[in-house]
N, C-alpha and C. Protein backbone atom coordinates (compact mmCIF):
# COMPACT_ATOMS: atom_id res chain seq x y z
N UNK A 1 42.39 -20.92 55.51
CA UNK A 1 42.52 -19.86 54.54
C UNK A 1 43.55 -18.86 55.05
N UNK A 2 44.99 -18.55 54.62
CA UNK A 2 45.98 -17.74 54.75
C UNK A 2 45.01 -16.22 54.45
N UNK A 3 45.35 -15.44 55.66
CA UNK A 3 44.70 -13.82 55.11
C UNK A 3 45.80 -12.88 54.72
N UNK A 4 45.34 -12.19 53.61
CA UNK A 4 46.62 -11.47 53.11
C UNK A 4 45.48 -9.75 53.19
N UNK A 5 46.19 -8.96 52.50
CA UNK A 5 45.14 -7.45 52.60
C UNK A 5 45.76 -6.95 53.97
N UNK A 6 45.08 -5.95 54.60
CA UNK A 6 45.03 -5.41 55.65
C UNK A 6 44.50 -5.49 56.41
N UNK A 7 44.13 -5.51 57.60
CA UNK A 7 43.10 -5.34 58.79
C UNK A 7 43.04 -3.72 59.30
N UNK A 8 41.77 -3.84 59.13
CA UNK A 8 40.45 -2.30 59.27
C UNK A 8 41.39 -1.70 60.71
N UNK A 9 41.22 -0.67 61.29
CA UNK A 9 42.12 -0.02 62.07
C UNK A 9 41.17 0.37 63.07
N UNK A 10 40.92 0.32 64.26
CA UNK A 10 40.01 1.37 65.42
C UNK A 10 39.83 2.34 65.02
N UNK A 11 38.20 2.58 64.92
CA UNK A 11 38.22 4.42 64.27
C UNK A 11 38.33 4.74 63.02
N UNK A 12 38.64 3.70 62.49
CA UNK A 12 39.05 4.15 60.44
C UNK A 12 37.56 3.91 59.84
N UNK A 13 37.53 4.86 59.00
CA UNK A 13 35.91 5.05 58.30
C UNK A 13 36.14 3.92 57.37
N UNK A 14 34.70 3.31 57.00
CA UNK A 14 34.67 2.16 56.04
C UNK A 14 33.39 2.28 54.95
N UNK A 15 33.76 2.15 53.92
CA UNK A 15 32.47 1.80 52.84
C UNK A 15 32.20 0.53 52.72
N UNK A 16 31.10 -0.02 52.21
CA UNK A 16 30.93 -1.07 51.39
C UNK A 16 30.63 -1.14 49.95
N UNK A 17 31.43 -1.08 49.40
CA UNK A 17 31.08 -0.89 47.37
C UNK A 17 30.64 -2.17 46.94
N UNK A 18 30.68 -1.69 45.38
CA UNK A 18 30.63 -3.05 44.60
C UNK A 18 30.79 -2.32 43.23
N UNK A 19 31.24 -3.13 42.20
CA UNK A 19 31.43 -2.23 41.20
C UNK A 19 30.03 -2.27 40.18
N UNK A 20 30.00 -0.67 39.55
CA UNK A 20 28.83 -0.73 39.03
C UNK A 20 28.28 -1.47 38.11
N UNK A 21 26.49 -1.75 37.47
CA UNK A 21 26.31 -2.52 37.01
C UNK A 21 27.31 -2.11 35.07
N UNK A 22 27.12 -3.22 34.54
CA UNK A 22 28.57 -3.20 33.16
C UNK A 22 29.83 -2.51 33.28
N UNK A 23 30.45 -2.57 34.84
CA UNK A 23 32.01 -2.41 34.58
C UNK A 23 32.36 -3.69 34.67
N UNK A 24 31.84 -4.68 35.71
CA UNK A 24 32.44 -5.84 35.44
C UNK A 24 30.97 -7.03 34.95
N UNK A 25 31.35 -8.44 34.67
CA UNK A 25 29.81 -9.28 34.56
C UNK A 25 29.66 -9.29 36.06
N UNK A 26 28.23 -9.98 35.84
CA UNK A 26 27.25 -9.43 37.01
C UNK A 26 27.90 -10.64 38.23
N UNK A 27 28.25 -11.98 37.74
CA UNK A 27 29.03 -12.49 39.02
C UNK A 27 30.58 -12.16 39.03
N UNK A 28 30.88 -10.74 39.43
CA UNK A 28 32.11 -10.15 39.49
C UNK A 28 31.66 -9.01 40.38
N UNK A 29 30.74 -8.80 40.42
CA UNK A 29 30.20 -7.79 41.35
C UNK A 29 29.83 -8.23 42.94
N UNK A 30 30.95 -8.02 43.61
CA UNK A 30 31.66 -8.60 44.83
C UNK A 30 31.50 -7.31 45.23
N UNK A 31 30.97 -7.53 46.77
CA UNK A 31 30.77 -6.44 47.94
C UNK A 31 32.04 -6.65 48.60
N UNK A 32 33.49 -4.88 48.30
CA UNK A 32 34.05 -4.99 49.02
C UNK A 32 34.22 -3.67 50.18
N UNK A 33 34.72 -4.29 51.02
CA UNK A 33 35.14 -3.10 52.41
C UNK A 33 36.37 -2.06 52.18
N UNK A 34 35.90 -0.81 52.14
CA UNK A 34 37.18 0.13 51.03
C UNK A 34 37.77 1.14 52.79
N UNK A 35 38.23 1.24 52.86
CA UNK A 35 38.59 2.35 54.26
C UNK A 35 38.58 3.90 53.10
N UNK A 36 38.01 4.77 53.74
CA UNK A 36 38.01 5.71 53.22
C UNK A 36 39.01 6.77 53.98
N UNK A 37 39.30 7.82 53.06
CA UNK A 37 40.64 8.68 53.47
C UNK A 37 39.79 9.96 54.53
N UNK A 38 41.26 10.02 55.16
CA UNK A 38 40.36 11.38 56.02
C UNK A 38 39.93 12.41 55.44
N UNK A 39 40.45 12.53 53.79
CA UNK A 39 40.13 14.12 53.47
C UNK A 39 38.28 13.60 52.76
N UNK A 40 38.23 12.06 52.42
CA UNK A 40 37.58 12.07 52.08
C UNK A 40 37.48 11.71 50.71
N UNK A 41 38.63 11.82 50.11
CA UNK A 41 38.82 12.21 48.42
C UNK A 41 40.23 11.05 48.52
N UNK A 42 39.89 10.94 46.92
CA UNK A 42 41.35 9.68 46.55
C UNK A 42 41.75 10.52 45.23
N UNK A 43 43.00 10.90 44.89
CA UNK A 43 43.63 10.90 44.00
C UNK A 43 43.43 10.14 42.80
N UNK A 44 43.62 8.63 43.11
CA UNK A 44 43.98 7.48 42.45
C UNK A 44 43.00 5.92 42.97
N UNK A 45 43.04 4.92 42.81
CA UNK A 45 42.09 4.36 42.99
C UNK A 45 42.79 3.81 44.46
N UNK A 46 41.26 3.60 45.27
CA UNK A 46 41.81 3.27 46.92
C UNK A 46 41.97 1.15 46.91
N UNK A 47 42.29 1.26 47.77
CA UNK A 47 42.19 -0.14 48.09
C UNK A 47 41.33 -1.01 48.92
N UNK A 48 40.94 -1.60 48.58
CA UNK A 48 39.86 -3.12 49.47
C UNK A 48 40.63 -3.40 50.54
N UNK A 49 40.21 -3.69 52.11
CA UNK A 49 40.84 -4.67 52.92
C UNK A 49 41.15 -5.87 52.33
N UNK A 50 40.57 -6.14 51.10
CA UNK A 50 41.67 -7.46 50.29
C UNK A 50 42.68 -7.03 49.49
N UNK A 51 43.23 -5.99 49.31
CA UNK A 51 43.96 -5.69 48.67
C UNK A 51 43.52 -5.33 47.15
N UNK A 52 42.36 -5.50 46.49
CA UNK A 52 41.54 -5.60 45.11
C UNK A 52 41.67 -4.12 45.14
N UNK A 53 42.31 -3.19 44.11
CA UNK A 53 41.64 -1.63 43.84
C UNK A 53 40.60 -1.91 43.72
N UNK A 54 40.35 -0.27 43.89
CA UNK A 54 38.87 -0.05 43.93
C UNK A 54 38.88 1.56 43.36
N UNK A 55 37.97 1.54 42.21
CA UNK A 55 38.32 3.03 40.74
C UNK A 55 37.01 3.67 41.78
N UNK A 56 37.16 4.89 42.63
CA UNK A 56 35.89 5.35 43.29
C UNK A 56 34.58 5.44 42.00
N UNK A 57 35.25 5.86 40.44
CA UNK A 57 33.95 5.97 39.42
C UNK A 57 33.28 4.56 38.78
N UNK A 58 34.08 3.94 39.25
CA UNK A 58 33.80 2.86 38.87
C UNK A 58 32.36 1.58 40.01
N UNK A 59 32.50 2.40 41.33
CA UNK A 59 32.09 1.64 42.05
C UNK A 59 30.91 2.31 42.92
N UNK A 60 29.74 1.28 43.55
CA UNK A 60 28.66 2.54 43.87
C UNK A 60 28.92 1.99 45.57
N UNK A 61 28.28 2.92 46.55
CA UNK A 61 28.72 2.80 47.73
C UNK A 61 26.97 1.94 48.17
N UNK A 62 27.57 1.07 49.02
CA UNK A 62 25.68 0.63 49.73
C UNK A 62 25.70 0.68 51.24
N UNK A 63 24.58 1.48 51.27
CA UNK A 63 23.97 1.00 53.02
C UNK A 63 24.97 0.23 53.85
N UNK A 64 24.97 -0.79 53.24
CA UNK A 64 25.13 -1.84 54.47
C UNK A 64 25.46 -3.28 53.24
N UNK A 65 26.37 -4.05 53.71
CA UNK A 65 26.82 -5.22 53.20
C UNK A 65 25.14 -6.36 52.55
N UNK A 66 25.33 -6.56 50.97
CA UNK A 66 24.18 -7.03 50.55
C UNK A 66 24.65 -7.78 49.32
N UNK A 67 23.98 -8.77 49.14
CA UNK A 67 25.03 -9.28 47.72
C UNK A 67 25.99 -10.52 48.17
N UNK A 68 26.88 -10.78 47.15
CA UNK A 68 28.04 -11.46 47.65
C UNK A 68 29.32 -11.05 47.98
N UNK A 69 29.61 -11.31 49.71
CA UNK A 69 30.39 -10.14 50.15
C UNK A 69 31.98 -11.18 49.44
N UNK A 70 32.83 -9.87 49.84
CA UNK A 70 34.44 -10.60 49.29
C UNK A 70 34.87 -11.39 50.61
N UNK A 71 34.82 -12.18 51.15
CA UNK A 71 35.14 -12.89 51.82
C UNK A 71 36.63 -12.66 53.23
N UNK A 72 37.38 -12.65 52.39
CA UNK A 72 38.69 -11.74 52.97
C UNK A 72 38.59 -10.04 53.45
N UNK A 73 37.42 -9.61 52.69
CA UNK A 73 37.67 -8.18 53.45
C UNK A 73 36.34 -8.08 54.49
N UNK A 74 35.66 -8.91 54.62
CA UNK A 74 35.11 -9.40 55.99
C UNK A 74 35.91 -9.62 57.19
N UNK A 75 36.95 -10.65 56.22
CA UNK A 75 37.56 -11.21 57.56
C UNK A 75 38.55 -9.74 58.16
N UNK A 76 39.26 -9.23 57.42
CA UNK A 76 40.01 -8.26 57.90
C UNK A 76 39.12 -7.06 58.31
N UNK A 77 37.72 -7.27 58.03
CA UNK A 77 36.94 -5.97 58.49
C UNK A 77 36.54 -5.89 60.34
N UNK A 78 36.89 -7.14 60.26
CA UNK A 78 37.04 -7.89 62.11
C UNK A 78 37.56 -7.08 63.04
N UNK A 79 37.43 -6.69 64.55
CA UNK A 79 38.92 -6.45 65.05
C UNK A 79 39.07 -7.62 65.62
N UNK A 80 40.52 -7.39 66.32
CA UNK A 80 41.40 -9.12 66.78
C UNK A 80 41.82 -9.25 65.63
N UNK A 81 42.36 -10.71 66.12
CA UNK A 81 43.20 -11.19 64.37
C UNK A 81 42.32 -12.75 64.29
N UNK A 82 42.51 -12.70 63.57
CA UNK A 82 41.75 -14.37 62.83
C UNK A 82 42.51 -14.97 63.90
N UNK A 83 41.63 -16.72 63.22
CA UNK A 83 42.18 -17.69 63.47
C UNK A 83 41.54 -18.28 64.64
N UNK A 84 41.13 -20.01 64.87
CA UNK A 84 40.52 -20.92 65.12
C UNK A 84 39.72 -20.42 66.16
N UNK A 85 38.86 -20.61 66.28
CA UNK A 85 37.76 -20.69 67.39
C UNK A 85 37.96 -21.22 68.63
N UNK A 86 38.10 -20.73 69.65
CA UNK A 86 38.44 -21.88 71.46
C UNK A 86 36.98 -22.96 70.96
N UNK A 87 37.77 -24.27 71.79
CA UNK A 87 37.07 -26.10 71.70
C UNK A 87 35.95 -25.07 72.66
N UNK A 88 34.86 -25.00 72.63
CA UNK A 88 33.60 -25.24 73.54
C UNK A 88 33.47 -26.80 74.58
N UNK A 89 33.25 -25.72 75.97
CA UNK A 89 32.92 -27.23 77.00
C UNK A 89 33.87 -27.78 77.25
């Protein structure tokens, strides 16, 4: 799987959203990883470590990753960089 988006930064604050129930159908409601701004506040809509906007009114914040997460902003929620696992043994 090629990763595109960003990778999460040392120290950078993170949410986990999803968008609320009837903005999108209910299998569209994907848990993504949003980095939040230092002031705190967005102008305009922020972005997913997948690159997916994200409308802050549009989306509710959770605890902790629950649901079906977005896959790619897992992976970039990592530190290091991707890619294959060392052969074990």
């Amino acid at each position: 799987m090629a990763l595109s988006g960003r990778r999460a930064e040392p120290g950078e604050i993170l949410a986990v959203v999803r968008p609320r129930p009837g903005v999108v159908g209910e299998s569209k409601r994907v848990c993504h990883v949003v980095p939040i701004p230092e002031s705190g506040r967005s102008a305009g809509p922020l972005a997913a470590l997948c690159g997916e906007p994200v409308v802050p009114a549009e989306v509710e914040v959770l605890p902790q990753l629950s649901g079906m997460p977005c896959e790619l902003c897992v992976a970039n929620s990592t530190p290091g960089r991707a890619g294959p696992l060392p052969a074990a043994g």
